[in-house]
N, C-alpha and C. Protein backbone atom coordinates (compact mmCIF):
# COMPACT_ATOMS: atom_id res chain seq x y z
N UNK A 1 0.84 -1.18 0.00
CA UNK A 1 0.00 0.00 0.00
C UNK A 1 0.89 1.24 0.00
N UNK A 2 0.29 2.19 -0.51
CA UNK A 2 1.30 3.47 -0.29
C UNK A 2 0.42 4.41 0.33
N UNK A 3 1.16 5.34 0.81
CA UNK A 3 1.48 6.18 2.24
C UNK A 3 1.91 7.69 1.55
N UNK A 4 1.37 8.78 1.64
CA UNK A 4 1.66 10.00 1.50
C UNK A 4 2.50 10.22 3.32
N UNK A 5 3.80 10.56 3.45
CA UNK A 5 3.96 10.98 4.49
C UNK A 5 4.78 12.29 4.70
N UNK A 6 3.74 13.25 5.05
CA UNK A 6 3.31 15.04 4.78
C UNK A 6 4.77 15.30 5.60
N UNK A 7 5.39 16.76 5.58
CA UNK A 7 6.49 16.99 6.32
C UNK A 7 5.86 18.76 6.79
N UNK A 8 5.39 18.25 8.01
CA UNK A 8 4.68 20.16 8.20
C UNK A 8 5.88 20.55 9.00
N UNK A 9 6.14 21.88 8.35
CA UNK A 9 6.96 22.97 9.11
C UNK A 9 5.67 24.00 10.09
N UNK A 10 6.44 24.39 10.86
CA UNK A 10 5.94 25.08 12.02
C UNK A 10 6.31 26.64 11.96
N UNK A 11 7.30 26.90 11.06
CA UNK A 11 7.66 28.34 10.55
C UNK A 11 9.02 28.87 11.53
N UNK A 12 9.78 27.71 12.11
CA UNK A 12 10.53 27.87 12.86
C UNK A 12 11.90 27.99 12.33
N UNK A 13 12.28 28.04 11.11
CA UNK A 13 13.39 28.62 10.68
C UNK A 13 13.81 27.65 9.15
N UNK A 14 14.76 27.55 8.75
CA UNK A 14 14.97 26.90 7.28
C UNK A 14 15.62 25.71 7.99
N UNK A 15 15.86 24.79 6.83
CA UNK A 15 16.51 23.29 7.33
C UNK A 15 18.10 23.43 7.12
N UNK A 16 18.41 22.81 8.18
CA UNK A 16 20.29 22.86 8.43
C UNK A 16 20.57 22.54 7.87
N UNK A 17 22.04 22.56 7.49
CA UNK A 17 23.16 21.68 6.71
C UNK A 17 22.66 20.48 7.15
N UNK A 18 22.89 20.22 8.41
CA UNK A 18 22.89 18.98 9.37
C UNK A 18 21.46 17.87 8.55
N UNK A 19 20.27 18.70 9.05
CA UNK A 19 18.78 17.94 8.72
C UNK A 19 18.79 17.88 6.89
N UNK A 20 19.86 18.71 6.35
CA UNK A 20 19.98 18.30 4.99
C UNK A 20 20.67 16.78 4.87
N UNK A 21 21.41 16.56 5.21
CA UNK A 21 22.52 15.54 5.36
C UNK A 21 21.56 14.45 6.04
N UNK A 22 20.51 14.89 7.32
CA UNK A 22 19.78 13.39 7.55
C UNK A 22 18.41 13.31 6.90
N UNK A 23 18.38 14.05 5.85
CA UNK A 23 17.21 14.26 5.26
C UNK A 23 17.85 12.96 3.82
N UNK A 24 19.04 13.26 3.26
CA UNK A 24 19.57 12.66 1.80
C UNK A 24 19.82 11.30 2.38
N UNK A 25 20.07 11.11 3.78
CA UNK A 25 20.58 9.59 4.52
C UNK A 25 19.31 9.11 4.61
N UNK A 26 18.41 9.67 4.86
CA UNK A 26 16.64 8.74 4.96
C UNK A 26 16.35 8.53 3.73
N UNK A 27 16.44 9.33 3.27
CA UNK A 27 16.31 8.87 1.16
C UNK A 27 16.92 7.73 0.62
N UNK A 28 18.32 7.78 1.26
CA UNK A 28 18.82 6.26 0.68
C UNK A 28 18.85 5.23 1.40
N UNK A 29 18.03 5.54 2.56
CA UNK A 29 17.54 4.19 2.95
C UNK A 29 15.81 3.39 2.41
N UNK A 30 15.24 4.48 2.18
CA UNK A 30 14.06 3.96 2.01
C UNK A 30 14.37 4.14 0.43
N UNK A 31 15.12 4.11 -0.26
CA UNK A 31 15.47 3.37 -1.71
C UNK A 31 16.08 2.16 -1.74
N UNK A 32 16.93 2.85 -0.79
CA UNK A 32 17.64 0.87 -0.73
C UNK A 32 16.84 -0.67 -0.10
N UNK A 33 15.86 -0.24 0.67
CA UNK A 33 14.89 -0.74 1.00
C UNK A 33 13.95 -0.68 0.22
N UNK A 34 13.58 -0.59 -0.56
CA UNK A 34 12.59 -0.68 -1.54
C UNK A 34 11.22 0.21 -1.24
N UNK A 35 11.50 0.94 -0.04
CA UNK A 35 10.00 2.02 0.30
C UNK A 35 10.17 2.62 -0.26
N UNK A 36 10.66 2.82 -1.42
CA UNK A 36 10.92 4.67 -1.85
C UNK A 36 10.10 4.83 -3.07
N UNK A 37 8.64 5.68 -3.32
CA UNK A 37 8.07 5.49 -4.72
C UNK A 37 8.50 7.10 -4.95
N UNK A 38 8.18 8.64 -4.68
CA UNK A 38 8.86 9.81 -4.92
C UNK A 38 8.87 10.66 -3.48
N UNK A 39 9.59 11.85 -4.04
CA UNK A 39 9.58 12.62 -2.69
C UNK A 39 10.18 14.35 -3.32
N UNK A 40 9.64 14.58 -2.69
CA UNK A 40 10.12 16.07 -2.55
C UNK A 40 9.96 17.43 -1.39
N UNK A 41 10.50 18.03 -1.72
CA UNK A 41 10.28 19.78 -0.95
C UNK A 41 9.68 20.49 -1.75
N UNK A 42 8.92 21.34 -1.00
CA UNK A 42 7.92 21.94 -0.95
C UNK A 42 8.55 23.71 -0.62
N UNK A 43 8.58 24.64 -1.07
CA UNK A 43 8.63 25.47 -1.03
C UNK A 43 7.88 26.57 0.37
N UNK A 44 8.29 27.85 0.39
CA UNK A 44 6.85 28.56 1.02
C UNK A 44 6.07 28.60 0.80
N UNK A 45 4.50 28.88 1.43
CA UNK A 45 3.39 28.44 0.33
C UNK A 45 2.85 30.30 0.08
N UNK A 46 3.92 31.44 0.48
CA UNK A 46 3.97 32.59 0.42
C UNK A 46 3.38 33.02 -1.48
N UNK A 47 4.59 32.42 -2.13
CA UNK A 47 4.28 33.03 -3.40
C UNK A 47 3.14 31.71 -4.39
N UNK A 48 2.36 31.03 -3.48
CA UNK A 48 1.84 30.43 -4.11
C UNK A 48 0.30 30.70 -4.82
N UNK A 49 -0.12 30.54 -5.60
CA UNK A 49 -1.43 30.62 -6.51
C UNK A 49 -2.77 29.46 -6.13
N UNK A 50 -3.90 30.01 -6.10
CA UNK A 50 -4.86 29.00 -5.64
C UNK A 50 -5.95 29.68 -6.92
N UNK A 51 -5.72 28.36 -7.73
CA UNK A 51 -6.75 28.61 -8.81
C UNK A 51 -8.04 27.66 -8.76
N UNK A 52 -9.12 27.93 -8.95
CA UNK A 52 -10.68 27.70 -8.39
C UNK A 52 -11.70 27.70 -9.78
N UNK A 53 -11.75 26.96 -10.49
CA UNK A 53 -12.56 27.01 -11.49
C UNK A 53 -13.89 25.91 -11.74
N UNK A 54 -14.56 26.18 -10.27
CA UNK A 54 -15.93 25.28 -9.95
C UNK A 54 -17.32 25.76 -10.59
N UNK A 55 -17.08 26.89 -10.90
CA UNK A 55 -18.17 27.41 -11.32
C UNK A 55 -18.30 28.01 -12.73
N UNK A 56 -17.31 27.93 -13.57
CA UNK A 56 -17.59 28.36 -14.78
C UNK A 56 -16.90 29.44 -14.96
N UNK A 57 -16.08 30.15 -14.07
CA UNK A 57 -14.98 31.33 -14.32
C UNK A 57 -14.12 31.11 -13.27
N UNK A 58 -13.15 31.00 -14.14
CA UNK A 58 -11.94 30.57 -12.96
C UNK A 58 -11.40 32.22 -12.51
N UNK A 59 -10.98 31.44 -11.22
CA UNK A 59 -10.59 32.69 -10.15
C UNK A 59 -9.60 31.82 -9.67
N UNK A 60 -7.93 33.09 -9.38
CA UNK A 60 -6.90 32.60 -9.48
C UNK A 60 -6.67 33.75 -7.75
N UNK A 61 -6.52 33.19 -6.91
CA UNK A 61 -6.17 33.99 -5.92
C UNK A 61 -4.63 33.80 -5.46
N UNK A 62 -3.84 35.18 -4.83
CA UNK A 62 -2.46 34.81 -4.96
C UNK A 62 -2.31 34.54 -3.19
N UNK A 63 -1.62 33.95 -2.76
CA UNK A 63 -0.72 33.31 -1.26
C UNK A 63 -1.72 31.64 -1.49
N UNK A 64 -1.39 31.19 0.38
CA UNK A 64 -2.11 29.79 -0.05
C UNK A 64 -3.34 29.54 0.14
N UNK A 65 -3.49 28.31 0.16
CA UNK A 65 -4.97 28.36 -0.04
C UNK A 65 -5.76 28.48 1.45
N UNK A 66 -4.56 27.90 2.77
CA UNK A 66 -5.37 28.73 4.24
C UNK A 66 -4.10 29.37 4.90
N UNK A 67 -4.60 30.36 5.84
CA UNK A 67 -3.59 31.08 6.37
C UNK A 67 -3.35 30.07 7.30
N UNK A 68 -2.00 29.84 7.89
CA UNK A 68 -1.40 28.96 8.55
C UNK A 68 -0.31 29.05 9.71
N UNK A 69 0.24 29.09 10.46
CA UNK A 69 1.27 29.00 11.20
C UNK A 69 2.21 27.26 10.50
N UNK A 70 1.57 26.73 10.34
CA UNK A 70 2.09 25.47 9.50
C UNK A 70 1.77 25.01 8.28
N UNK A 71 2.84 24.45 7.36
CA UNK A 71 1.95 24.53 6.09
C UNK A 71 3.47 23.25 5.64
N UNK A 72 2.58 22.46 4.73
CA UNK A 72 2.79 21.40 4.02
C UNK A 72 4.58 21.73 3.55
N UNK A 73 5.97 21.18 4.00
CA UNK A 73 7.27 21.82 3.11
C UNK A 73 7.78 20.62 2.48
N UNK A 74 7.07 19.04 2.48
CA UNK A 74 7.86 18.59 1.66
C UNK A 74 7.42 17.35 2.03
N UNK A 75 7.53 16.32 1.38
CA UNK A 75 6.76 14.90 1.37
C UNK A 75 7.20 13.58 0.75
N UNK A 76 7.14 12.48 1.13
CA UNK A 76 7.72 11.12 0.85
C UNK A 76 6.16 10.28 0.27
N UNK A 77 6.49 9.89 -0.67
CA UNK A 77 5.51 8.85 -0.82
C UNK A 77 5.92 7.12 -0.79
N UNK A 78 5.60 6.47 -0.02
CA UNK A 78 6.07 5.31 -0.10
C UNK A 78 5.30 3.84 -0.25
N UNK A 79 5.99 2.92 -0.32
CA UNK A 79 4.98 1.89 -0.75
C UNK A 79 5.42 0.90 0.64
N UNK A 80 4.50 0.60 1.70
CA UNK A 80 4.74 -0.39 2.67
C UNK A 80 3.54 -1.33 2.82
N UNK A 81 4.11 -2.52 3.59
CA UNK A 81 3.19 -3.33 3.75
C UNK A 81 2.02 -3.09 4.70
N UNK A 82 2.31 -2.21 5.83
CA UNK A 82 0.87 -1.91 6.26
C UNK A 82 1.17 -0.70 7.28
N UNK A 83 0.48 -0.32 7.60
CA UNK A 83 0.66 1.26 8.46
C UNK A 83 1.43 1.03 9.53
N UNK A 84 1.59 0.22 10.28
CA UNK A 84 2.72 -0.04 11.06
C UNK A 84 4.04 0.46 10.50
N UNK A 85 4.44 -0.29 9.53
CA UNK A 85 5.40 -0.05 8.86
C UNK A 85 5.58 1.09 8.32
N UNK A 86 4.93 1.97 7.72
CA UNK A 86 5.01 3.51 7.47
C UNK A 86 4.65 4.18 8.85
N UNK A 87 4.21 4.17 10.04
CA UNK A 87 4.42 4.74 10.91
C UNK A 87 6.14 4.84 11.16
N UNK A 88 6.34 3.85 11.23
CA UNK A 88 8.03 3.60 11.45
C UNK A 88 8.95 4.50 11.12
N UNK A 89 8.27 4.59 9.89
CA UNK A 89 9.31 5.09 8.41
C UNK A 89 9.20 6.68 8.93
N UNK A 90 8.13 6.67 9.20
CA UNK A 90 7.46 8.14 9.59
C UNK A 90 8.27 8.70 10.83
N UNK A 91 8.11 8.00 11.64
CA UNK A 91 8.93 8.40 12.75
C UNK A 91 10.98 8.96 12.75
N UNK A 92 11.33 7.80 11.31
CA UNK A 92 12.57 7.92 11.47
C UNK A 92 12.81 9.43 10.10
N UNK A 93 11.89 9.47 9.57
CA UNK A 93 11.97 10.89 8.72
C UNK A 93 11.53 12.30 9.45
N UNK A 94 10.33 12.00 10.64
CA UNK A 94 10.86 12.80 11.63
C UNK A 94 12.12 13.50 12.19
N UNK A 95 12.19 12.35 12.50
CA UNK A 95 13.63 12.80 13.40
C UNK A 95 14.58 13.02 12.17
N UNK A 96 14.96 12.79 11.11
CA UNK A 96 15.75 13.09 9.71
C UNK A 96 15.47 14.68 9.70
N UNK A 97 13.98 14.78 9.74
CA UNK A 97 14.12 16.46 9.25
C UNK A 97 13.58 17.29 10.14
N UNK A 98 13.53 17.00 11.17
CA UNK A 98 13.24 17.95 12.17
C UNK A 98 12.13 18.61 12.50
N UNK A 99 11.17 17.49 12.01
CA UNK A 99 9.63 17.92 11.88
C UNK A 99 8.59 17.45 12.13
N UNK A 100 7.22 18.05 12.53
CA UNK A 100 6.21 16.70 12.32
C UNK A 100 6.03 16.01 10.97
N UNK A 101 5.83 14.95 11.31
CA UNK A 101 5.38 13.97 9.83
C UNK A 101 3.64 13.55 10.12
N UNK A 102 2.91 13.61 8.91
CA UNK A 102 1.69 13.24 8.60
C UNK A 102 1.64 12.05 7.59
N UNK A 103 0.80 11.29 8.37
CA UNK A 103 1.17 9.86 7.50
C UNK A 103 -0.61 9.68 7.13
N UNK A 104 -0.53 9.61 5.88
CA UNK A 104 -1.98 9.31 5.33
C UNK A 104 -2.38 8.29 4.45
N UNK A 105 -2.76 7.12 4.35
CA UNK A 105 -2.96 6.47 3.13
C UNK A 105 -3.20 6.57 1.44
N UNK A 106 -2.89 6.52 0.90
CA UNK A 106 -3.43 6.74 -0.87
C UNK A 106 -4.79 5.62 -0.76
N UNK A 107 -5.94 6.08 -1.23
CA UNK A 107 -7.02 5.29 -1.49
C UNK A 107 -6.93 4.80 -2.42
């Protein structure tokens, strides 16, 4: 099954050299282990665009889509055998990047 597992920042400063370095070491473990399907960072969600086209005229509003003290900076998607096991994973990318992790299923 695969696992979206969210990386929320708290707005508490940028990521270290250091949490860079255990951020690229959790990457090549959950490749070398075979959890690894993609992953990335996530930017500020400052200069971001929220475009809305439910009704027949799209409307493009500029920052994100909620005001936040925390907001989504970067995410692992992985493939494990059952939520146990991505809790795990979750916990040790925690502590990799210095953050909470949100672990959600793909339906």
């Amino acid at each position: 099954m695969q696992y979206l597992l969210s990386v929320i920042h708290d707005g508490t400063g940028v990521t270290t050299p250091t949490e860079e370095a255990d951020i690229d070491t959790f990457n090549e473990r959950l490749q070398a282990e075979g959890y690894w399907v993609f992953a990335g960072g996530l930017g500020s969600p400052e200069p971001a665009t929220v475009v809305d086209n439910r009704n027949g005229e799209v409307v493009f509003t500029d920052g994100p889509f909620v005001e936040s003290k925390e907001y989504l900076a970067g995410f692992w998607i992985i493939e494990a055998p059952d939520l146990d096991v991505a809790l795990e994973l979750a916990t040790e990318g925690s502590k990799s990047c210095n953050r909470k992790v949100e672990v959600r299923p793909f339906l």
